[in-house]
C-alpha atoms as a PDB file:
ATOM      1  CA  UNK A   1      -2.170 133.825  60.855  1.00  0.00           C
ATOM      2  CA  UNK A   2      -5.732 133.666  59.797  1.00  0.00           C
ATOM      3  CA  UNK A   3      -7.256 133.571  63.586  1.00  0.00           C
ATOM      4  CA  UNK A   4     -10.968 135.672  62.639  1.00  0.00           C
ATOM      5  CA  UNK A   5     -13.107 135.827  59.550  1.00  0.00           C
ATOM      6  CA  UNK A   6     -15.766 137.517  58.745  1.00  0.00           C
ATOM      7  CA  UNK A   7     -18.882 136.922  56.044  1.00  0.00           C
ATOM      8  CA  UNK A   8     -20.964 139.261  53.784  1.00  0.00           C
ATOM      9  CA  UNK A   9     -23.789 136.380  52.903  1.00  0.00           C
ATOM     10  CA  UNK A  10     -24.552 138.564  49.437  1.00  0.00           C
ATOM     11  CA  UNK A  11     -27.277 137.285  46.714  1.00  0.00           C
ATOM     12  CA  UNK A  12     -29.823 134.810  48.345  1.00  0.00           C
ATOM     13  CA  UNK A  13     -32.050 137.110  46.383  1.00  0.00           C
ATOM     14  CA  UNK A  14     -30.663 136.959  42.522  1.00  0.00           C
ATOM     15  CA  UNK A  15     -29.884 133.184  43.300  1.00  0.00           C
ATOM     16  CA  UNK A  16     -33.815 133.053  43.618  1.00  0.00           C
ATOM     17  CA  UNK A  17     -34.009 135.021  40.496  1.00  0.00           C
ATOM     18  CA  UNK A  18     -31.500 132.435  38.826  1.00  0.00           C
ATOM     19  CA  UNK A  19     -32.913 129.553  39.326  1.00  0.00           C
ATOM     20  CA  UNK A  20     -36.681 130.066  39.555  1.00  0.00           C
ATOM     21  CA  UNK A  21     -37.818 129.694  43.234  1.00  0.00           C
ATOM     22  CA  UNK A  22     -38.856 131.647  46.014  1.00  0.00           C
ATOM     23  CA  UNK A  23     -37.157 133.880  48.301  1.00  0.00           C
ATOM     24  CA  UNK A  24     -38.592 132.212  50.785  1.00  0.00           C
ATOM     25  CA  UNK A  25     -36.879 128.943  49.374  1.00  0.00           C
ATOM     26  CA  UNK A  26     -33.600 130.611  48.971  1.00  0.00           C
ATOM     27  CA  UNK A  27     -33.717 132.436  52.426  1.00  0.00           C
ATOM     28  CA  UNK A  28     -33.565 128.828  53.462  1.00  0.00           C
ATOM     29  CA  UNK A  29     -31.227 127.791  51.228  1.00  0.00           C
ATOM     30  CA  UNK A  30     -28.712 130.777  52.820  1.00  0.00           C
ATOM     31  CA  UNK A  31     -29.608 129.722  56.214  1.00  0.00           C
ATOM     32  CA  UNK A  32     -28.729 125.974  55.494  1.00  0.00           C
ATOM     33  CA  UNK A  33     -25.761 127.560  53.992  1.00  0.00           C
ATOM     34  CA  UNK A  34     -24.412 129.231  57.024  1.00  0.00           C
ATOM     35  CA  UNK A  35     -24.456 126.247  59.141  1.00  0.00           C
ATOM     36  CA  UNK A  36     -22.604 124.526  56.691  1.00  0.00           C
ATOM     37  CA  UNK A  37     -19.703 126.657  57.047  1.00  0.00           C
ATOM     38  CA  UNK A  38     -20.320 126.428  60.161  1.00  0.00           C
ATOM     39  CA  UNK A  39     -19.435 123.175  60.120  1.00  0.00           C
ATOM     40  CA  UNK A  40     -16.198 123.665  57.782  1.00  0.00           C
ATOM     41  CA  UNK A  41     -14.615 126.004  59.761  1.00  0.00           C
ATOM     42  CA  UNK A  42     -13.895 123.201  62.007  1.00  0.00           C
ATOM     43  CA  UNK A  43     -11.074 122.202  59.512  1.00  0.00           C
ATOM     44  CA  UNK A  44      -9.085 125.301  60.426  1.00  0.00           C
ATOM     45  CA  UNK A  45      -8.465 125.125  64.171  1.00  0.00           C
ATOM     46  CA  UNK A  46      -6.465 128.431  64.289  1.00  0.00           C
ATOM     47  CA  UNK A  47      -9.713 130.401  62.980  1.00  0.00           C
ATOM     48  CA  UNK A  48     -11.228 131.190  66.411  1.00  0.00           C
ATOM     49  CA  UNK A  49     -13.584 133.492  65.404  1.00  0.00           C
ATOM     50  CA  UNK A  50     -16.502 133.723  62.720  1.00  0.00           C
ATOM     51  CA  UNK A  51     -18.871 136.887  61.762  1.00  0.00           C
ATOM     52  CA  UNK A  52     -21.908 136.666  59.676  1.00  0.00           C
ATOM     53  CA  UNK A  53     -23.720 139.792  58.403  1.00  0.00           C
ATOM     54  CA  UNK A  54     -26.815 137.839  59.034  1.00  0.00           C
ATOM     55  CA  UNK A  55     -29.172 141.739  58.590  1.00  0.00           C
ATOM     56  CA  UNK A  56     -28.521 144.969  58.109  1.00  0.00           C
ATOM     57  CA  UNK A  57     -29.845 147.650  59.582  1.00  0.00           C
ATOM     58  CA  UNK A  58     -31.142 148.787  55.820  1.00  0.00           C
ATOM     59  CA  UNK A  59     -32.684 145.308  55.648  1.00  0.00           C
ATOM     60  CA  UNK A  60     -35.451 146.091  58.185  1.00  0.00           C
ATOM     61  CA  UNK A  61     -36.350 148.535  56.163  1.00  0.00           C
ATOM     62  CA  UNK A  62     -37.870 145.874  53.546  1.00  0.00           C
ATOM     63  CA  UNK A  63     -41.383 145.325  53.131  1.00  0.00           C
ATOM     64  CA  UNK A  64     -43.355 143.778  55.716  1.00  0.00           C
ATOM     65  CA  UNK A  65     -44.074 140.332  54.477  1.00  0.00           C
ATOM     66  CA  UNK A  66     -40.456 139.808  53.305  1.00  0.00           C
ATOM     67  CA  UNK A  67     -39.316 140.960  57.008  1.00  0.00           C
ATOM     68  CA  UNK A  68     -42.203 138.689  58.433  1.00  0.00           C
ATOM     69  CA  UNK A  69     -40.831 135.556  56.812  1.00  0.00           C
ATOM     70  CA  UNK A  70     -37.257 136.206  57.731  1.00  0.00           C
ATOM     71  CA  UNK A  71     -38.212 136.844  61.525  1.00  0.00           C
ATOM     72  CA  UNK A  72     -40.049 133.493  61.635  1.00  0.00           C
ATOM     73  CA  UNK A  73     -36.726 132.125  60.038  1.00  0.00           C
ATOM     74  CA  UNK A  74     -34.843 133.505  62.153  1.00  0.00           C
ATOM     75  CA  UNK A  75     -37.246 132.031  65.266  1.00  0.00           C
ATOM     76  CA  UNK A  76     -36.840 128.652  64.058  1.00  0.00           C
ATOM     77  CA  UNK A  77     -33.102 128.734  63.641  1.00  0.00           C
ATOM     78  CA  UNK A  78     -32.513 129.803  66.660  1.00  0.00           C
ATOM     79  CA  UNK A  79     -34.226 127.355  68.438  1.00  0.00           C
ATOM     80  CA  UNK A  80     -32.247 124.895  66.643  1.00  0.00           C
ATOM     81  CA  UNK A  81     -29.098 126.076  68.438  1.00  0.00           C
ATOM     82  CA  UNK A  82     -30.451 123.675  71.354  1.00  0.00           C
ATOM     83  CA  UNK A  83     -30.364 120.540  69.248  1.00  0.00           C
ATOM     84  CA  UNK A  84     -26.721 121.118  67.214  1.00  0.00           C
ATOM     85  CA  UNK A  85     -24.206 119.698  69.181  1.00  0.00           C
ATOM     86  CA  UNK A  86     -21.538 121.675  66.955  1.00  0.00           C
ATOM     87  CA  UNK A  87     -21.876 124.291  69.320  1.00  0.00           C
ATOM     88  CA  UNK A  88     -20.859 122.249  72.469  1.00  0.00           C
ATOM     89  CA  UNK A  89     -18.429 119.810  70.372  1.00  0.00           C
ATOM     90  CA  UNK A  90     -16.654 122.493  69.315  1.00  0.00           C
ATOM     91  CA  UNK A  91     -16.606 124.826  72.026  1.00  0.00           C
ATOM     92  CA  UNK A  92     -18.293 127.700  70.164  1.00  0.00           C
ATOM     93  CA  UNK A  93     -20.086 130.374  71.882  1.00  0.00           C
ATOM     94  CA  UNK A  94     -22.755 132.578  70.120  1.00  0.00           C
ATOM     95  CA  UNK A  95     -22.502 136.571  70.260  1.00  0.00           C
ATOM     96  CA  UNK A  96     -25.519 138.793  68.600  1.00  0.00           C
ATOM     97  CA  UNK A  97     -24.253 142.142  67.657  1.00  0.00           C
ATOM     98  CA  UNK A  98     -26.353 145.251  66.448  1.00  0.00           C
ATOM     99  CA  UNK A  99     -29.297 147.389  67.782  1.00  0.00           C
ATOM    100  CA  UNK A 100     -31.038 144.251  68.534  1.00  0.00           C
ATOM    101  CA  UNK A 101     -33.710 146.191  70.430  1.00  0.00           C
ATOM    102  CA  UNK A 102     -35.515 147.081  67.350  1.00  0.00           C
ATOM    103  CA  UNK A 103     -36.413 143.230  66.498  1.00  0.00           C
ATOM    104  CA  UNK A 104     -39.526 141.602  67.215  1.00  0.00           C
ATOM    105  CA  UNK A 105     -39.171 140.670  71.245  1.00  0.00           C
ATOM    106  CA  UNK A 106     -39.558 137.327  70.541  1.00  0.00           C
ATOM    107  CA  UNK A 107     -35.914 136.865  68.561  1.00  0.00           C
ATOM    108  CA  UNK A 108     -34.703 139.435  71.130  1.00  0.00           C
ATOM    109  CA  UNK A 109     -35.825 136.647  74.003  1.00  0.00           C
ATOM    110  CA  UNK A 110     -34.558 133.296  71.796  1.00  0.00           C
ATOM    111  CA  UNK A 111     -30.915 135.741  71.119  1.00  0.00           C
ATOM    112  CA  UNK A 112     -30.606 135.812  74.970  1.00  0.00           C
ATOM    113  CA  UNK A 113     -31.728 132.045  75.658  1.00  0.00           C
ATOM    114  CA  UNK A 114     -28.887 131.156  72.646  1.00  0.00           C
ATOM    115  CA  UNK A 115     -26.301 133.471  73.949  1.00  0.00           C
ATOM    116  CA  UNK A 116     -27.124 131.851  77.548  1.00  0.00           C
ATOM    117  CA  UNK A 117     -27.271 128.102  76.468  1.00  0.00           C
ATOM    118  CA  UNK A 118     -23.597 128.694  74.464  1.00  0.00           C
ATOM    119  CA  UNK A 119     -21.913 131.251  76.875  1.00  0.00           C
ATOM    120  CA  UNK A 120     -19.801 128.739  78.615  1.00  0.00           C
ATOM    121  CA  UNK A 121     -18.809 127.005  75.745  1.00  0.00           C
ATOM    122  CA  UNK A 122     -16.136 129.579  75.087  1.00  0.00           C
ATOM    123  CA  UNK A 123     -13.447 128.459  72.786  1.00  0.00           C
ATOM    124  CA  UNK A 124     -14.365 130.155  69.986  1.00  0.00           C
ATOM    125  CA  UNK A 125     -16.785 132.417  68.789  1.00  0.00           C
ATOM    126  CA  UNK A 126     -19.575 133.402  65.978  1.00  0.00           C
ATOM    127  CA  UNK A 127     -20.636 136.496  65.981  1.00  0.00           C
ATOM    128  CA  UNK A 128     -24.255 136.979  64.443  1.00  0.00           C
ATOM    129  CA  UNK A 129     -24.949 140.720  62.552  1.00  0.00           C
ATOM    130  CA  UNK A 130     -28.766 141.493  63.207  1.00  0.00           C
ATOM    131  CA  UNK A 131     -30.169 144.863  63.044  1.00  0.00           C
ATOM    132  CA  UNK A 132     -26.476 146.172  62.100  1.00  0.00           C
ATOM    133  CA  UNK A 133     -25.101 148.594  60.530  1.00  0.00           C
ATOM    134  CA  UNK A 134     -20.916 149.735  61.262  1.00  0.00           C
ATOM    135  CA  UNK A 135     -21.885 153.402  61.273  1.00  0.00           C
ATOM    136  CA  UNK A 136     -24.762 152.784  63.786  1.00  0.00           C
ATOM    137  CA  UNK A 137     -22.298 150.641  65.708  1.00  0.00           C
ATOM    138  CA  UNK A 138     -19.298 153.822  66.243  1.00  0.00           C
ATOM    139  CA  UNK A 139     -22.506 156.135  67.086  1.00  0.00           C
ATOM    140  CA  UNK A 140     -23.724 153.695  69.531  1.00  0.00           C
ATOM    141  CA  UNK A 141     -19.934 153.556  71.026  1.00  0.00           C
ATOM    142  CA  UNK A 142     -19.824 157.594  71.190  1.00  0.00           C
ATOM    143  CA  UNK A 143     -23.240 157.576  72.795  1.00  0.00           C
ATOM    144  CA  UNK A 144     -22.002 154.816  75.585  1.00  0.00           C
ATOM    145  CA  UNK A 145     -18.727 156.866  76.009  1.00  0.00           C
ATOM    146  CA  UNK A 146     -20.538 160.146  76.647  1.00  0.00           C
ATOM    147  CA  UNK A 147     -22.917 158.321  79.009  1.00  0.00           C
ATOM    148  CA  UNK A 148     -19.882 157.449  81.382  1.00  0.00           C
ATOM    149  CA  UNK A 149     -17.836 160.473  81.093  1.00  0.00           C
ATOM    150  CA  UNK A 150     -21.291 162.263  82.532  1.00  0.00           C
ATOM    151  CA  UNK A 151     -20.895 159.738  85.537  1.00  0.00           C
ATOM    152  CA  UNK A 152     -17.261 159.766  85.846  1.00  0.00           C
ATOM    153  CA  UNK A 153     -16.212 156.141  84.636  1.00  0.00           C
ATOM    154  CA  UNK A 154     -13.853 157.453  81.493  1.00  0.00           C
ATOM    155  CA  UNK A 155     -11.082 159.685  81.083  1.00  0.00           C
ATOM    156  CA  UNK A 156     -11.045 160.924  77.536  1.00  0.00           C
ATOM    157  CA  UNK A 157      -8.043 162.162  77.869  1.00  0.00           C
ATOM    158  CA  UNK A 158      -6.896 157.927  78.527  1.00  0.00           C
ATOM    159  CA  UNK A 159      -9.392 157.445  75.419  1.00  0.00           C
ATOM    160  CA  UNK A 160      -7.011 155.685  72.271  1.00  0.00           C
ATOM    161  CA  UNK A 161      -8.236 153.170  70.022  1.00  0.00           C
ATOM    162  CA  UNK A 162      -8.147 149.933  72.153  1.00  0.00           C
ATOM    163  CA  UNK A 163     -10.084 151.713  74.994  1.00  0.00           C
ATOM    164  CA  UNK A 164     -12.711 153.173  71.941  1.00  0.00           C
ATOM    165  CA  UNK A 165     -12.899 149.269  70.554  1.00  0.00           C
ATOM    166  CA  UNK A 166     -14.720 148.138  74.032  1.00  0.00           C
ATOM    167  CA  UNK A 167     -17.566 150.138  73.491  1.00  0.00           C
ATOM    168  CA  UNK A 168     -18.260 148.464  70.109  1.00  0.00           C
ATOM    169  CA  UNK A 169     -20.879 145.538  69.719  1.00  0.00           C
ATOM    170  CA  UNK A 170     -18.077 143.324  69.286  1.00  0.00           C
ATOM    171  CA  UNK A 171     -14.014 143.572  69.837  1.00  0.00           C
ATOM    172  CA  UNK A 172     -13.453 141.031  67.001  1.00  0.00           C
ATOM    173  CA  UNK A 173     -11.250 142.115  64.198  1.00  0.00           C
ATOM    174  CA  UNK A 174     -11.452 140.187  61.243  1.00  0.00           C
ATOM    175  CA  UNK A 175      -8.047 139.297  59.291  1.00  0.00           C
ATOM    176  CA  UNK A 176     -10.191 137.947  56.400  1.00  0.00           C
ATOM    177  CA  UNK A 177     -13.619 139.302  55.344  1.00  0.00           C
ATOM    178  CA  UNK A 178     -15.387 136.764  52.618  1.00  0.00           C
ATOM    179  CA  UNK A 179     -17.944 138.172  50.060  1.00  0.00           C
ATOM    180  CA  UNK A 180     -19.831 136.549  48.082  1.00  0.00           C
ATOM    181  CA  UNK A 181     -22.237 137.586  44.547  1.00  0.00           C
ATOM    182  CA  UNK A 182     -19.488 139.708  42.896  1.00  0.00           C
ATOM    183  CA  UNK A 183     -20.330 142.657  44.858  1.00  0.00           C
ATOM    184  CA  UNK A 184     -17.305 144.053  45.549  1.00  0.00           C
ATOM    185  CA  UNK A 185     -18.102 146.462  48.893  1.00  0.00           C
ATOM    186  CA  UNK A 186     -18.078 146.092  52.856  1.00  0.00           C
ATOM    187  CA  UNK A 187     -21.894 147.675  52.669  1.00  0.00           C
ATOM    188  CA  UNK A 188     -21.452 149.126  56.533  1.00  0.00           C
ATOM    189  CA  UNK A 189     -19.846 145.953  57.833  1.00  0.00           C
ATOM    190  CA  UNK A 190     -17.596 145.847  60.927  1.00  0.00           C
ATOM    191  CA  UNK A 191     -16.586 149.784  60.108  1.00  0.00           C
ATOM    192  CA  UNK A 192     -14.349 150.161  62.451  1.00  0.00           C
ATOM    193  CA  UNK A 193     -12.852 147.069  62.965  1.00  0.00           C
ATOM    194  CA  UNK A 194     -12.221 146.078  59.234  1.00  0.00           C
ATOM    195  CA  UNK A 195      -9.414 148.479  59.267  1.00  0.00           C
ATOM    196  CA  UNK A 196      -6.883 146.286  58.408  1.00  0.00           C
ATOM    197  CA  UNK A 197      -8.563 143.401  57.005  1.00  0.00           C
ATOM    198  CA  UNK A 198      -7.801 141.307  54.110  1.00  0.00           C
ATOM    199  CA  UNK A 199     -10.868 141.340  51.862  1.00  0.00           C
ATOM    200  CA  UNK A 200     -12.070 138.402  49.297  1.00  0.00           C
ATOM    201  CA  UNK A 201     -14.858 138.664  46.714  1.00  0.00           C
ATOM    202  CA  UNK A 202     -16.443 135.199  45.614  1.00  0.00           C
ATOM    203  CA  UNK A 203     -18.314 135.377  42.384  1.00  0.00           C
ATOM    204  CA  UNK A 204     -21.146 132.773  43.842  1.00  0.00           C
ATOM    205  CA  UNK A 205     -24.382 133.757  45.041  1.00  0.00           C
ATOM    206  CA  UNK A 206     -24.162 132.640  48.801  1.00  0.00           C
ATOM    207  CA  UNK A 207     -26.141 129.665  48.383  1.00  0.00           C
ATOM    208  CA  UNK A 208     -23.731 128.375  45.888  1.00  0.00           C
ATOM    209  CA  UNK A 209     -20.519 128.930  48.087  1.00  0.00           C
ATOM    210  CA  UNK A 210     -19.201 125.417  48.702  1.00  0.00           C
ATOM    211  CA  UNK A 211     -16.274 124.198  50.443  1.00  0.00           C
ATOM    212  CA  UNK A 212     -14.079 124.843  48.245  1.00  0.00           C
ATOM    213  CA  UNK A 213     -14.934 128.504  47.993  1.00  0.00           C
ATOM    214  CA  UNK A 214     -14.169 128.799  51.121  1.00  0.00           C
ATOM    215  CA  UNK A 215     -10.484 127.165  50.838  1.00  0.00           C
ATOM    216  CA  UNK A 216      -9.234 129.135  48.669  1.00  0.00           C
ATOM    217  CA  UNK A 217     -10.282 132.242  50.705  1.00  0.00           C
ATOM    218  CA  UNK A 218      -8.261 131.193  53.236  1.00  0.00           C
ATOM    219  CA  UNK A 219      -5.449 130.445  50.498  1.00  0.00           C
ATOM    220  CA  UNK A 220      -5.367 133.573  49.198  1.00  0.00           C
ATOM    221  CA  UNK A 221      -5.056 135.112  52.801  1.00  0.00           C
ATOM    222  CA  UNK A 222      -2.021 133.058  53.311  1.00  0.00           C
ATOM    223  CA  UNK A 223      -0.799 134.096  50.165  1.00  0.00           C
ATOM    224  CA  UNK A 224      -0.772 137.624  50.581  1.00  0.00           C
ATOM    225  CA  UNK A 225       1.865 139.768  52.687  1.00  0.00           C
ATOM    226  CA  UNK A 226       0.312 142.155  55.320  1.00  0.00           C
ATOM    227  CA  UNK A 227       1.671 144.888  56.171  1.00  0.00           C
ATOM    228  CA  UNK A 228      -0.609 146.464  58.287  1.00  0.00           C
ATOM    229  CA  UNK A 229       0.792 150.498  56.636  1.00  0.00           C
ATOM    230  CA  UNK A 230       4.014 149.624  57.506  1.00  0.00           C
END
């Protein structure tokens, strides 16, 4: 049963290119974008969890003004979080995952208000990627393990794969990961935890993906046969 799925928000960028505006203007196109699915996963009540690949660790790497205009993006959506009522109607609580200490401390202090304002909310759960990167993520894990074998707290001889998967940013394993542009790669997402996961390439620019995009994802994840290597 499709109960997680995850999102690779690919080509705000070339959409731009397509049709003649801004990035700026399709930034904010993608942003709308993700809300709106947002708002469509409420049609399947057995997915409880959502990922977005909202920045990559490579991505902060862009030029300054680019970065500057998707931090004050990123400001304002966040604030929004205290106005949808999706969030509360729907019992969804918001999770940011990545090394979100190297953002501007301003996001880092609106992350922590969101994750606050949402945490009891609990039902289900979107995870936002910011600052991420899946290799980053398993170093990050080894570091934290190391730290508390030094002090005592882990046995690495009791260390197996479900013991490993609670040091990660996030536990969520994604049946279904969604791409969209044609790209046909995980680009460093959820490493680790896409083991096993059912992947879908949409040939649609992310601000294109529409509804029905995303339905028949999720009918050609019920279509297929997993068999998890066995």
């Amino acid at each position: 049963m499709l109960s997680s799925i995850a999102f690779i928000p690919d080509g705000n960028r070339r959409f731009a290119r397509k049709v003649g505006i801004s990035y700026a203007e399709a930034y904010k196109a993608g942003t709308q974008k993700a809300w709106e699915v947002i708002g469509w996963l409420k049609n399947y009540p057995q997915i409880k969890a959502g990922t977005f690949y909202t920045l990559s660790l490579e991505n902060l790497q862009r030029n300054r003004l680019e970065l500057r205009l998707l931090f004050k993006m990123f400001e304002k959506e966040l604030d929004k979080v205290k106005t949808k009522s999706v969030f509360e109607e729907e019992g969804i609580r918001l999770n940011f995952i990545g090394r979100l200490q190297l953002l501007p401390r301003k996001i880092q202090q609106k992350i922590a208000e969101a994750e606050k304002l949402t945490a009891s909310f609990g039902k289900k759960q979107i995870n936002l990627a910011i600052g991420y990167n899946g290799q980053a993520e398993i170093v990050d894990a080894a570091k934290r393990i190391a730290e508390d074998y030094k002090q005592g707290k882990v046995s690495l001889a009791e260390m197996g794969e479900k013991e490993f998967s609670n040091y990660l940013y996030s536990c969520v394993f994604p049946d279904l990961i969604v791409r969209t542009s044609g790209t046909q790669r995980l680009s460093g997402f959820l490493t680790y935890q896409s083991a096993y996961s059912e992947l879908h390439f949409c040939d649609h620019y992310w601000p294109e993906f529409s509804e029905h995009d995303l339905a028949a994802a999720v009918t050609d994840f019920e279509e297929r046969e997993r068999r998890f290597g066995k």
